[in-house]
PDB file of N, CA and C in Angstrom:
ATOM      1  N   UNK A   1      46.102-249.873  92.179  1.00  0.00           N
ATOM      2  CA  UNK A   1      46.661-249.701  93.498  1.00  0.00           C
ATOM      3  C   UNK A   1      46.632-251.043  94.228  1.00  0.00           C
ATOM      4  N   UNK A   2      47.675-251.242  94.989  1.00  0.00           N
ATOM      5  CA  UNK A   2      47.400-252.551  96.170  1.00  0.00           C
ATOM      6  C   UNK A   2      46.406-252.105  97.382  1.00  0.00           C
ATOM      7  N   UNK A   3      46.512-253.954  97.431  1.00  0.00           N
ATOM      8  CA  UNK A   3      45.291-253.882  98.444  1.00  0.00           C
ATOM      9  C   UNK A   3      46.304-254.685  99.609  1.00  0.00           C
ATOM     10  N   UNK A   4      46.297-254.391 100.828  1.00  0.00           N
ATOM     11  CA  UNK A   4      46.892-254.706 102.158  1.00  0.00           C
ATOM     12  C   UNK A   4      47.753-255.880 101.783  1.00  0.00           C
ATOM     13  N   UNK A   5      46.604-256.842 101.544  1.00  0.00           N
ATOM     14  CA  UNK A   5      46.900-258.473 101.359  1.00  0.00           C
ATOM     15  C   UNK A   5      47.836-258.499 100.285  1.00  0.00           C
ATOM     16  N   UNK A   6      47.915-257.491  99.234  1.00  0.00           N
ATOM     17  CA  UNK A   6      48.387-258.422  97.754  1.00  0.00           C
ATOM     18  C   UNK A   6      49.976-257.570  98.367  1.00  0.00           C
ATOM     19  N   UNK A   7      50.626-256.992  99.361  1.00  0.00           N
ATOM     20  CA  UNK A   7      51.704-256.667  99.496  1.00  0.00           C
ATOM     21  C   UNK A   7      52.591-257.304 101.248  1.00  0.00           C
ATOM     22  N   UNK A   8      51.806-258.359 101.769  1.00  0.00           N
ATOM     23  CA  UNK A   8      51.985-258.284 102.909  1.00  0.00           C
ATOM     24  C   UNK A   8      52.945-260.124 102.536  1.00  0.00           C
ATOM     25  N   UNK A   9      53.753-260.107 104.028  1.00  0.00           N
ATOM     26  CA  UNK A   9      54.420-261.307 103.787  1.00  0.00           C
ATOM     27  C   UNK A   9      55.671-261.480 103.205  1.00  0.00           C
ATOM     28  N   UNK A  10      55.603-260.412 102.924  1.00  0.00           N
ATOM     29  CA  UNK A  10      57.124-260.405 101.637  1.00  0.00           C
ATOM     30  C   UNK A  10      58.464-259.848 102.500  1.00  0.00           C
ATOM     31  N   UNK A  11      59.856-259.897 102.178  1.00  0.00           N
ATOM     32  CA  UNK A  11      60.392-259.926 102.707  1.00  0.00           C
ATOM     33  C   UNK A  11      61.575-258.750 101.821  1.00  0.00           C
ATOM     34  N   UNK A  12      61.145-258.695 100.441  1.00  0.00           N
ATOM     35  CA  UNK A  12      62.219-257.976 100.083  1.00  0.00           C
ATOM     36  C   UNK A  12      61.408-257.218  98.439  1.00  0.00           C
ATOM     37  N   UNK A  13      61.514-255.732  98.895  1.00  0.00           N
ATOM     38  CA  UNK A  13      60.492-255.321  97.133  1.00  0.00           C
ATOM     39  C   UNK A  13      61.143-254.454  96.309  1.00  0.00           C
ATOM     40  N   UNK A  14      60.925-254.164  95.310  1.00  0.00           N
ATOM     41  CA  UNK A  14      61.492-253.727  94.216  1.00  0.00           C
ATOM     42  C   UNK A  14      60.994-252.677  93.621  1.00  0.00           C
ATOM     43  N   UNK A  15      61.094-251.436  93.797  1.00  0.00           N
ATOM     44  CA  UNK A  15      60.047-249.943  93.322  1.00  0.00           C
ATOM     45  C   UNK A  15      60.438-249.078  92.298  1.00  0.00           C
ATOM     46  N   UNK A  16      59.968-249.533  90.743  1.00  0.00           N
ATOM     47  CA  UNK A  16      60.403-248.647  89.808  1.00  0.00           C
ATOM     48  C   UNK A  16      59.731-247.931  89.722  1.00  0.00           C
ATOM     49  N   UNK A  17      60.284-246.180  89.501  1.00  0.00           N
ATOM     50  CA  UNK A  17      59.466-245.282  89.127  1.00  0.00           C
ATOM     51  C   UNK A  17      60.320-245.170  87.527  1.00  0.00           C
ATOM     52  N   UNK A  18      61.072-245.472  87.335  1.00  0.00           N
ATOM     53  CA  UNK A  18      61.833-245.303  86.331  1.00  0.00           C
ATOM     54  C   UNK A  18      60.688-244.947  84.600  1.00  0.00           C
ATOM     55  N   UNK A  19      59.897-245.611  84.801  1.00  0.00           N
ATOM     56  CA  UNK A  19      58.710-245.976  83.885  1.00  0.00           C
ATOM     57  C   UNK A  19      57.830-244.485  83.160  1.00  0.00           C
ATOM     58  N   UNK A  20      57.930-243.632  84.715  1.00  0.00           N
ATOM     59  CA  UNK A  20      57.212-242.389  85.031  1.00  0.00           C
ATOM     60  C   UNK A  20      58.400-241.147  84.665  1.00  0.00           C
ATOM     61  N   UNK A  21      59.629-241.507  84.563  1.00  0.00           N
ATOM     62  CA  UNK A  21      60.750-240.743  84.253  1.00  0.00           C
ATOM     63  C   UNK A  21      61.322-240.046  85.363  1.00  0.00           C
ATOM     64  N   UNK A  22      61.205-240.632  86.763  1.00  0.00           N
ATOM     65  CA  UNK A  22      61.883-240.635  87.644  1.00  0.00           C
ATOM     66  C   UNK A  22      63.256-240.879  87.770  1.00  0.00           C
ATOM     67  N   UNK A  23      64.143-239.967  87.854  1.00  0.00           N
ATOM     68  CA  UNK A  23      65.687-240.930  87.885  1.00  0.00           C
ATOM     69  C   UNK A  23      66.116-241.652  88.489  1.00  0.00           C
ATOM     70  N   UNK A  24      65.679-240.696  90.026  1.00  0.00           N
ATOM     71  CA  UNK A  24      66.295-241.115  91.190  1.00  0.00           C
ATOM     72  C   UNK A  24      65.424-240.753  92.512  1.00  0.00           C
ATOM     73  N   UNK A  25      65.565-241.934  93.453  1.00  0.00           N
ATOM     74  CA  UNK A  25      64.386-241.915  94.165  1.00  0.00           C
ATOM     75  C   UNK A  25      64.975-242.362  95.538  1.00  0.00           C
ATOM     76  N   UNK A  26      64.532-242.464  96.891  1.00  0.00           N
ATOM     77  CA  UNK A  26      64.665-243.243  98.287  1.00  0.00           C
ATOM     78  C   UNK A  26      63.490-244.310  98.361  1.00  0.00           C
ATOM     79  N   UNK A  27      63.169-245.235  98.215  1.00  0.00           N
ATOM     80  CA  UNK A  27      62.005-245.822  98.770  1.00  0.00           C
ATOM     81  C   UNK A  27      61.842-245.791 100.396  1.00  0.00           C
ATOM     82  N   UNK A  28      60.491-245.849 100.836  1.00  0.00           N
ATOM     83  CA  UNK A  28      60.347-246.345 102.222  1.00  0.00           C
ATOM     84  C   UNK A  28      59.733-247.689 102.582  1.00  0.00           C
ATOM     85  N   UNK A  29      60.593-248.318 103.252  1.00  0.00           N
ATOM     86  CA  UNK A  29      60.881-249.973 103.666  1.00  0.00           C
ATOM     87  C   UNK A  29      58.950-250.059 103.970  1.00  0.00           C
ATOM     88  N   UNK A  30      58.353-251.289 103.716  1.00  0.00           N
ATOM     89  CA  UNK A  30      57.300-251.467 104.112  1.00  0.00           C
ATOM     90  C   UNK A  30      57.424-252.685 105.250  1.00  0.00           C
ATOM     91  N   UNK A  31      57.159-252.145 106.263  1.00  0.00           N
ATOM     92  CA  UNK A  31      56.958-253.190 107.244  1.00  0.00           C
ATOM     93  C   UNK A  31      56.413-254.350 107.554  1.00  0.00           C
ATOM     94  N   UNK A  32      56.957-255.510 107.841  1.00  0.00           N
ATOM     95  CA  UNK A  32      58.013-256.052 108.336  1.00  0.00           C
ATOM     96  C   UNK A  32      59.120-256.604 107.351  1.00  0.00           C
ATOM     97  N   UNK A  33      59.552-255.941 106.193  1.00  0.00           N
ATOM     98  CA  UNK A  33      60.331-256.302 105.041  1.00  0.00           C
ATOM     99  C   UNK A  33      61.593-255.896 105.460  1.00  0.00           C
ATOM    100  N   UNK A  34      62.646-256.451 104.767  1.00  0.00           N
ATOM    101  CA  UNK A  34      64.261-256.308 105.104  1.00  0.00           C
ATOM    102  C   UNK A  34      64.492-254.915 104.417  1.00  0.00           C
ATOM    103  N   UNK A  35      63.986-255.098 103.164  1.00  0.00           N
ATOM    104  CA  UNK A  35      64.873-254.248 102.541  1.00  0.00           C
ATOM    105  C   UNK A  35      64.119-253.920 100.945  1.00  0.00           C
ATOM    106  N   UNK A  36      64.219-252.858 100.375  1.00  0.00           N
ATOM    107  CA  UNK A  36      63.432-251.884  99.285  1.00  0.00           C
ATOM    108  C   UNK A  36      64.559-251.587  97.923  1.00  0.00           C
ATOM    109  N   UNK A  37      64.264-252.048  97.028  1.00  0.00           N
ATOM    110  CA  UNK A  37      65.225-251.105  96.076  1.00  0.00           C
ATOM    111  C   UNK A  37      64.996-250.582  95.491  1.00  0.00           C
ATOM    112  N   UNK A  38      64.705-249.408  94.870  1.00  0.00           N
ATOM    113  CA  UNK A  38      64.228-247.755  94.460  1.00  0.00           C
ATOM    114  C   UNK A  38      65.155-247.921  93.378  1.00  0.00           C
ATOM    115  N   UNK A  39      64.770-248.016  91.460  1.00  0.00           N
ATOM    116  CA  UNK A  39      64.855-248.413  90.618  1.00  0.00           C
ATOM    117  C   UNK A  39      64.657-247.155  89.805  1.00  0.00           C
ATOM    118  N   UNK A  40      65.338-246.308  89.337  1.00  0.00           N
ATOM    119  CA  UNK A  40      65.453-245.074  88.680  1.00  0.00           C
ATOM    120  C   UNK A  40      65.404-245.057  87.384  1.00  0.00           C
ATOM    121  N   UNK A  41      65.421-244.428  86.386  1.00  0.00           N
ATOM    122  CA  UNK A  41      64.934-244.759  84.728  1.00  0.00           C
ATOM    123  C   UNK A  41      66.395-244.353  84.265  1.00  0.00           C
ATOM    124  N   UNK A  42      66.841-245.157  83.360  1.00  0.00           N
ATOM    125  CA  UNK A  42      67.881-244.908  82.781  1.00  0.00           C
ATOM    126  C   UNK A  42      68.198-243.274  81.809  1.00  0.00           C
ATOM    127  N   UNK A  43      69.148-242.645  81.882  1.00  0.00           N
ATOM    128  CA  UNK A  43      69.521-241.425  81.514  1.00  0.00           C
ATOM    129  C   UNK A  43      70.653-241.240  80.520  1.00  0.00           C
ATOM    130  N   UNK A  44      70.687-240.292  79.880  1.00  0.00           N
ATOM    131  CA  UNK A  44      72.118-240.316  78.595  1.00  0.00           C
ATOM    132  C   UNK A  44      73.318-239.577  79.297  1.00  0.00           C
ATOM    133  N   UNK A  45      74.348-239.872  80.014  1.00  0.00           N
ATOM    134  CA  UNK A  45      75.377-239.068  79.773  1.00  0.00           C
ATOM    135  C   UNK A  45      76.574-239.484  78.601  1.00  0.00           C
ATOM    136  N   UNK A  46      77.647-238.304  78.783  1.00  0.00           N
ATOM    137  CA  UNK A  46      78.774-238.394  77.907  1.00  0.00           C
ATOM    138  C   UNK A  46      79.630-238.791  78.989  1.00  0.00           C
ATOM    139  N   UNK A  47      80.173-240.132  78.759  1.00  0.00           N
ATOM    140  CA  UNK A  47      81.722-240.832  79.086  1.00  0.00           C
ATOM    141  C   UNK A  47      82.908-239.782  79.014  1.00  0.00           C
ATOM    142  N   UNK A  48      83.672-239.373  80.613  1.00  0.00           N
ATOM    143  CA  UNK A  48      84.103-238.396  80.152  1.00  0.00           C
ATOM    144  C   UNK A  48      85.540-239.294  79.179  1.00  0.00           C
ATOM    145  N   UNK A  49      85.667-240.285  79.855  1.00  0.00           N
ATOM    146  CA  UNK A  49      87.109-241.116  79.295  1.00  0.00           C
ATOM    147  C   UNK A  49      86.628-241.333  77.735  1.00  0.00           C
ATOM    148  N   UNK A  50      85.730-241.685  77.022  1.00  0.00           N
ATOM    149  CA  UNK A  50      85.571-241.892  75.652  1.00  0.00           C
ATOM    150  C   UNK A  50      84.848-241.251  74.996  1.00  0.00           C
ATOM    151  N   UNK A  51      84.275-240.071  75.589  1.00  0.00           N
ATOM    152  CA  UNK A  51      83.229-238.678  75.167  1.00  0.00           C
ATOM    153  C   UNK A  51      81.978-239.365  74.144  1.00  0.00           C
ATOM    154  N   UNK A  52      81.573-240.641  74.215  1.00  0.00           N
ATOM    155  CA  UNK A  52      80.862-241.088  74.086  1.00  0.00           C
ATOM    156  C   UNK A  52      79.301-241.135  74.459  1.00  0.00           C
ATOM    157  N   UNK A  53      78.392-241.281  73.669  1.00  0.00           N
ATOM    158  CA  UNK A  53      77.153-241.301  74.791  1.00  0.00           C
ATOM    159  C   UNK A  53      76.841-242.614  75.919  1.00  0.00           C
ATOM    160  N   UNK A  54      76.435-242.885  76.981  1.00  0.00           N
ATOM    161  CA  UNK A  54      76.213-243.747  77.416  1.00  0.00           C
ATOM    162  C   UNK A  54      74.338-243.814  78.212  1.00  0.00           C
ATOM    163  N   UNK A  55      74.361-245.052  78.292  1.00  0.00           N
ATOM    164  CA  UNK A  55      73.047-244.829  79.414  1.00  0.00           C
ATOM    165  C   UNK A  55      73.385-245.162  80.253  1.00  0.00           C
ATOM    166  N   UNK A  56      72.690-244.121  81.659  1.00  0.00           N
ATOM    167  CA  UNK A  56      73.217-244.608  83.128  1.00  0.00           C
ATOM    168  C   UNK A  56      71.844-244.933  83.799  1.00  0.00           C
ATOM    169  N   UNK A  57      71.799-245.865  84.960  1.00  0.00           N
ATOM    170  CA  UNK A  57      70.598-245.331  85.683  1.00  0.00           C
ATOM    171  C   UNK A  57      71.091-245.555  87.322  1.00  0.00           C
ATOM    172  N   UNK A  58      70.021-245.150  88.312  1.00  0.00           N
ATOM    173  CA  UNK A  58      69.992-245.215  89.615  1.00  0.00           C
ATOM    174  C   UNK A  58      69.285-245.863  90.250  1.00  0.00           C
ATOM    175  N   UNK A  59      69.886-246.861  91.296  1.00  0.00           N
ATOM    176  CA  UNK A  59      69.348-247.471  92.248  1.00  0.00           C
ATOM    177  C   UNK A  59      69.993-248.197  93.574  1.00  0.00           C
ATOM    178  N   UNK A  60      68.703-247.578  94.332  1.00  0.00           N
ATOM    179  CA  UNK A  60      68.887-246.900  95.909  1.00  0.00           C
ATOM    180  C   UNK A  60      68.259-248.052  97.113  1.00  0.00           C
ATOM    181  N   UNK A  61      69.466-249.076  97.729  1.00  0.00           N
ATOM    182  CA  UNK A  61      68.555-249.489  98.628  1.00  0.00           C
ATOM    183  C   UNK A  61      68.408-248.794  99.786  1.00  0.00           C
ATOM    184  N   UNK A  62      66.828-249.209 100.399  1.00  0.00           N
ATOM    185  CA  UNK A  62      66.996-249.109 102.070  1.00  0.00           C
ATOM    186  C   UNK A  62      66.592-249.913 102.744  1.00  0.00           C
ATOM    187  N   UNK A  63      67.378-250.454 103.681  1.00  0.00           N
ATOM    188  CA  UNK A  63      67.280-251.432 104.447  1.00  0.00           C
ATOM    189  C   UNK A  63      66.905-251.284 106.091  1.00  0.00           C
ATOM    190  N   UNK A  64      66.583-252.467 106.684  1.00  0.00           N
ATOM    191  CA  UNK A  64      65.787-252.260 107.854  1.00  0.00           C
ATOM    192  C   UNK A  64      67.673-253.090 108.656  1.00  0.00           C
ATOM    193  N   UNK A  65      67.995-251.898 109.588  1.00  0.00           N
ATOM    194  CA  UNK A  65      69.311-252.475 110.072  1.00  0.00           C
ATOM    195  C   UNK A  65      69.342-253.230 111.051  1.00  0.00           C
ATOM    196  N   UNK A  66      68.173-253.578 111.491  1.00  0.00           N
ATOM    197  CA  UNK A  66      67.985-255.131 112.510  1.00  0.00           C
ATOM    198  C   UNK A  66      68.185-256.175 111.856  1.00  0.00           C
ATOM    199  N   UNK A  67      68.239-256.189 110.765  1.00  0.00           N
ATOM    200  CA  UNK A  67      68.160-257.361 109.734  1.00  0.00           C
ATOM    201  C   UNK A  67      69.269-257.551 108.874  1.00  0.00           C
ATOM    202  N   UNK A  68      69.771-256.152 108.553  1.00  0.00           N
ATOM    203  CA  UNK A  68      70.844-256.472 107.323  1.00  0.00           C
ATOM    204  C   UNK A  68      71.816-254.764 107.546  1.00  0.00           C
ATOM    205  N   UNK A  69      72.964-255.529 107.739  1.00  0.00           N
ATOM    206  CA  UNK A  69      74.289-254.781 107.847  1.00  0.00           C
ATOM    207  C   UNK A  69      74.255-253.555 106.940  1.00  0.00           C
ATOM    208  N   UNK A  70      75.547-253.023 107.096  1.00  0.00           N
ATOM    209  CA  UNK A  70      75.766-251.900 106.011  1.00  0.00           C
ATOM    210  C   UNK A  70      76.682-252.873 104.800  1.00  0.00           C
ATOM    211  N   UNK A  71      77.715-253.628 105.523  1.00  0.00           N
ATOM    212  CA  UNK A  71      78.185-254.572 104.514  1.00  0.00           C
ATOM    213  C   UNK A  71      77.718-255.283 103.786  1.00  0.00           C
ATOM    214  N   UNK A  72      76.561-255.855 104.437  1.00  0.00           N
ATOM    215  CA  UNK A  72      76.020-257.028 103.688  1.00  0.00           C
ATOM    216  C   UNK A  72      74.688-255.991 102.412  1.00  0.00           C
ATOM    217  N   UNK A  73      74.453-255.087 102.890  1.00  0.00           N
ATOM    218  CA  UNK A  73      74.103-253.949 101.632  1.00  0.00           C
ATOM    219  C   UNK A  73      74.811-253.640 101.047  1.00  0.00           C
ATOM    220  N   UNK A  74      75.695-253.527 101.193  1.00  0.00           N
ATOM    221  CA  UNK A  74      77.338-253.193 100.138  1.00  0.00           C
ATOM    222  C   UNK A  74      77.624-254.001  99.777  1.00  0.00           C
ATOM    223  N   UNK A  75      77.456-255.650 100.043  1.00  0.00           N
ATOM    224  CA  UNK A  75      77.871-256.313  99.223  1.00  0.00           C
ATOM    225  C   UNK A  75      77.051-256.466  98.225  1.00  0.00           C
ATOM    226  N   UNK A  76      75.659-256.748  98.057  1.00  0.00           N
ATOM    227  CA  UNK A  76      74.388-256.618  97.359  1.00  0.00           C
ATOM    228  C   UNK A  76      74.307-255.941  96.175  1.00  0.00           C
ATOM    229  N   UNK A  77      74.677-254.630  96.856  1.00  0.00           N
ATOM    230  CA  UNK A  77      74.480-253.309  95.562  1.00  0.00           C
ATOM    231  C   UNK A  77      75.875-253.406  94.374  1.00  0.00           C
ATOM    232  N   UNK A  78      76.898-254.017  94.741  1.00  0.00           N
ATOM    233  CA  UNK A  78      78.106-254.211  94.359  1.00  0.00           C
ATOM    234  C   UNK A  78      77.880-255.277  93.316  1.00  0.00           C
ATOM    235  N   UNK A  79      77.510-256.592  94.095  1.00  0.00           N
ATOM    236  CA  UNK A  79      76.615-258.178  92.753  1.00  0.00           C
ATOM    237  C   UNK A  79      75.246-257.622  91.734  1.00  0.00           C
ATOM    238  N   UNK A  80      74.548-256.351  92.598  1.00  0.00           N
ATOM    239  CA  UNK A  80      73.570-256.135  91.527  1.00  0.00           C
ATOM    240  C   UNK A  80      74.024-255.247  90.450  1.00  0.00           C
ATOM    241  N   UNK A  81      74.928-254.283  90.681  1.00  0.00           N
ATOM    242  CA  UNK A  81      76.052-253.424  89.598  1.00  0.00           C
ATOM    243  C   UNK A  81      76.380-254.325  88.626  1.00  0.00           C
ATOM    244  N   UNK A  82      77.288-255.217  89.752  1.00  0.00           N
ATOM    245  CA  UNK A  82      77.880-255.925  88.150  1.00  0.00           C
ATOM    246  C   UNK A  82      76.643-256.786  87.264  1.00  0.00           C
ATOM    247  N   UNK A  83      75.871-257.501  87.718  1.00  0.00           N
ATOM    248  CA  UNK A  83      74.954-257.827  87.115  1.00  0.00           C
ATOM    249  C   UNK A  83      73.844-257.093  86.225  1.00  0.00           C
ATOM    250  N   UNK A  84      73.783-255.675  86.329  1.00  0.00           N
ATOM    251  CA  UNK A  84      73.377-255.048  85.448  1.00  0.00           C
ATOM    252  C   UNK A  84      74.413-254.626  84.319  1.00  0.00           C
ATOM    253  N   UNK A  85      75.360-254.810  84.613  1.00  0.00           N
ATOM    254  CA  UNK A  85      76.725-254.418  83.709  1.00  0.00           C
ATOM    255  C   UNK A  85      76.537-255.293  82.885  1.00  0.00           C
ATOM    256  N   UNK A  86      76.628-257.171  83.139  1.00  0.00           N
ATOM    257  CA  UNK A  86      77.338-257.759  82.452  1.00  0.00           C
ATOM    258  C   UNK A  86      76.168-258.681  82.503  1.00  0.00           C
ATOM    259  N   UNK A  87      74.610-258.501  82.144  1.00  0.00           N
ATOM    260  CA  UNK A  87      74.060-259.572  82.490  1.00  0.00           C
ATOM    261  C   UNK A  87      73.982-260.711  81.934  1.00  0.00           C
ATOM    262  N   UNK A  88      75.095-260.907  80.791  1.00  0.00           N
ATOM    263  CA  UNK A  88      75.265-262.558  80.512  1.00  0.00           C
ATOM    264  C   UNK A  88      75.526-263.389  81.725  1.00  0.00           C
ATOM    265  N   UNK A  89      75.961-262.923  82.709  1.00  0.00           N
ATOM    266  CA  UNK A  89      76.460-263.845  83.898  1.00  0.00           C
ATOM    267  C   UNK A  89      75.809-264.185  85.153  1.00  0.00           C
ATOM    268  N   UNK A  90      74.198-263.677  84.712  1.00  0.00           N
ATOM    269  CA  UNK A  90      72.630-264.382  84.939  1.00  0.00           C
ATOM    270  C   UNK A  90      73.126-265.928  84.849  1.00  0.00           C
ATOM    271  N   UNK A  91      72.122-266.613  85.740  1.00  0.00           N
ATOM    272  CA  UNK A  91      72.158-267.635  85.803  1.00  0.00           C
ATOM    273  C   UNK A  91      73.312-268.950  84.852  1.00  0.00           C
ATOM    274  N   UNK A  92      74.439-268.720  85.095  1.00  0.00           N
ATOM    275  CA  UNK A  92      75.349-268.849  84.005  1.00  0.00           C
ATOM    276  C   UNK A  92      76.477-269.496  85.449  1.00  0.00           C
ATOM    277  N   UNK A  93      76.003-269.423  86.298  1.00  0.00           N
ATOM    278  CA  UNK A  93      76.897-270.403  87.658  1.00  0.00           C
ATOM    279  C   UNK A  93      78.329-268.918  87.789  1.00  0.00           C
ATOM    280  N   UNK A  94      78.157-268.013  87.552  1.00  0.00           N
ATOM    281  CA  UNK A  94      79.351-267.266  87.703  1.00  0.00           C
ATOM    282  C   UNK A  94      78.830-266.090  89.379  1.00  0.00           C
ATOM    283  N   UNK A  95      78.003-266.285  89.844  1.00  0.00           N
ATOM    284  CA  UNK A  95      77.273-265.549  90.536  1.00  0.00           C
ATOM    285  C   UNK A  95      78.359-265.333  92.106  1.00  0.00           C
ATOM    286  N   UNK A  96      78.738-266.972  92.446  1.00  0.00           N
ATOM    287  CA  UNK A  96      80.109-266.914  93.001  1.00  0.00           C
ATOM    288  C   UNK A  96      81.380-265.844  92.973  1.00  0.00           C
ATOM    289  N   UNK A  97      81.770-266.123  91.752  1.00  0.00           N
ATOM    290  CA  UNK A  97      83.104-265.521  91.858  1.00  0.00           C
ATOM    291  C   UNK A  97      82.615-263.716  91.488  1.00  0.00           C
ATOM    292  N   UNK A  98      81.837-263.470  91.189  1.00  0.00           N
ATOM    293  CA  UNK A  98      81.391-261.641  91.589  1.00  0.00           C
ATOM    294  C   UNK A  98      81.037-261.449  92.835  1.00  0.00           C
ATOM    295  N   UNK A  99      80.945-262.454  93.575  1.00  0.00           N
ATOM    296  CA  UNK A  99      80.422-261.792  95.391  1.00  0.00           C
ATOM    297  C   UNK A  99      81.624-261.494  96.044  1.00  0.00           C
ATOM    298  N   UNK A 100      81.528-260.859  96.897  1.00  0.00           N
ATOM    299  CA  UNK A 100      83.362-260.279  97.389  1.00  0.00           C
ATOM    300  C   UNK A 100      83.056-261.525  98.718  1.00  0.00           C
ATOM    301  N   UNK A 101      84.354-261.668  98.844  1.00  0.00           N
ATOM    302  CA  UNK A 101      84.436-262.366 100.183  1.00  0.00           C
ATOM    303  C   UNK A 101      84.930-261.603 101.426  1.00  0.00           C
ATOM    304  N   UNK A 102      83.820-261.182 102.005  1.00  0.00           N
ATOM    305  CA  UNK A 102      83.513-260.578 103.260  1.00  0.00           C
ATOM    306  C   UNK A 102      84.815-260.909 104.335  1.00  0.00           C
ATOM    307  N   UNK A 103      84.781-262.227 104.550  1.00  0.00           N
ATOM    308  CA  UNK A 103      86.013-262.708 105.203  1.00  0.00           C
ATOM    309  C   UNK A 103      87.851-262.595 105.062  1.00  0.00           C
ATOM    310  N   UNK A 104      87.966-262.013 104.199  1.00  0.00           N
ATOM    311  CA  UNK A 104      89.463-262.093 103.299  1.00  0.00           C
ATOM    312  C   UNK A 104      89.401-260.600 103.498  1.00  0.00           C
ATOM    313  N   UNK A 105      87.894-260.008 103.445  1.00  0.00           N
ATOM    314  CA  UNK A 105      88.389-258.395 103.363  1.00  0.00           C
ATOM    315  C   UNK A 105      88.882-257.615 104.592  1.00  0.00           C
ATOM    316  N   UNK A 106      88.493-258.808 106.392  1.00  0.00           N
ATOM    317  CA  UNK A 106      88.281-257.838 107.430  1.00  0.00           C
ATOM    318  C   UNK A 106      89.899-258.076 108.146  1.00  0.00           C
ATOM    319  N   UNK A 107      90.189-256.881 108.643  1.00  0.00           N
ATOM    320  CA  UNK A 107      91.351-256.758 109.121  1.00  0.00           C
ATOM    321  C   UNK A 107      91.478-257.564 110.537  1.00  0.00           C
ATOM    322  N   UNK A 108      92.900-258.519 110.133  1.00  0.00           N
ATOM    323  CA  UNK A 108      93.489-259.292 111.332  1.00  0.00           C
ATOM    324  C   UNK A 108      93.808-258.876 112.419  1.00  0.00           C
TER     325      UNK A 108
END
């Protein structure tokens, strides 16, 4: 278990239950942190397009909205998708062109 100190200071945490066979979970934000991501254990469905097996899993941020938008969480969960998709494109300088540009998207 943590102790006060070994969780304090931080600004952004990461909570797998996935391990325990949790799928799917909400975390609750620990204070004064931005933001939590609730890390679910991967699961088998069938692809309905290729009736294939696949593994899926779930994960849930929550964020503290003094700090961070609904967009700027949508943009996040969107770069961490694809990066679990395709993670050759880890540290590989491509991290750019998967972020959406916020600016190009908002109406004139």
């Amino acid at each position: 278990k943590l102790k006060l100190d070994e969780f304090q200071g931080g600004t952004f945490t990461i909570s797998n239950l996935g391990m325990f066979g949790i799928t799917e979970f909400t975390a609750i934000i620990n204070a004064p942190q931005a933001a939590i991501l609730a890390v679910g254990g991967g699961r088998a469905v069938i692809n309905p397009d290729t009736m294939k097996p696949e593994t899926v899993m779930t994960a849930t941020l929550s964020f503290d909205r003094r700090f961070i938008d609904e967009a700027l969480a949508a943009e996040f969960m969107s770069v961490y998708k694809t990066l679990m998709e395709r993670p050759e494109l880890l540290g590989t300088g491509f991290l750019p062109s998967i972020k959406p540009d916020r600016m190009a998207a908002q109406i004139q």
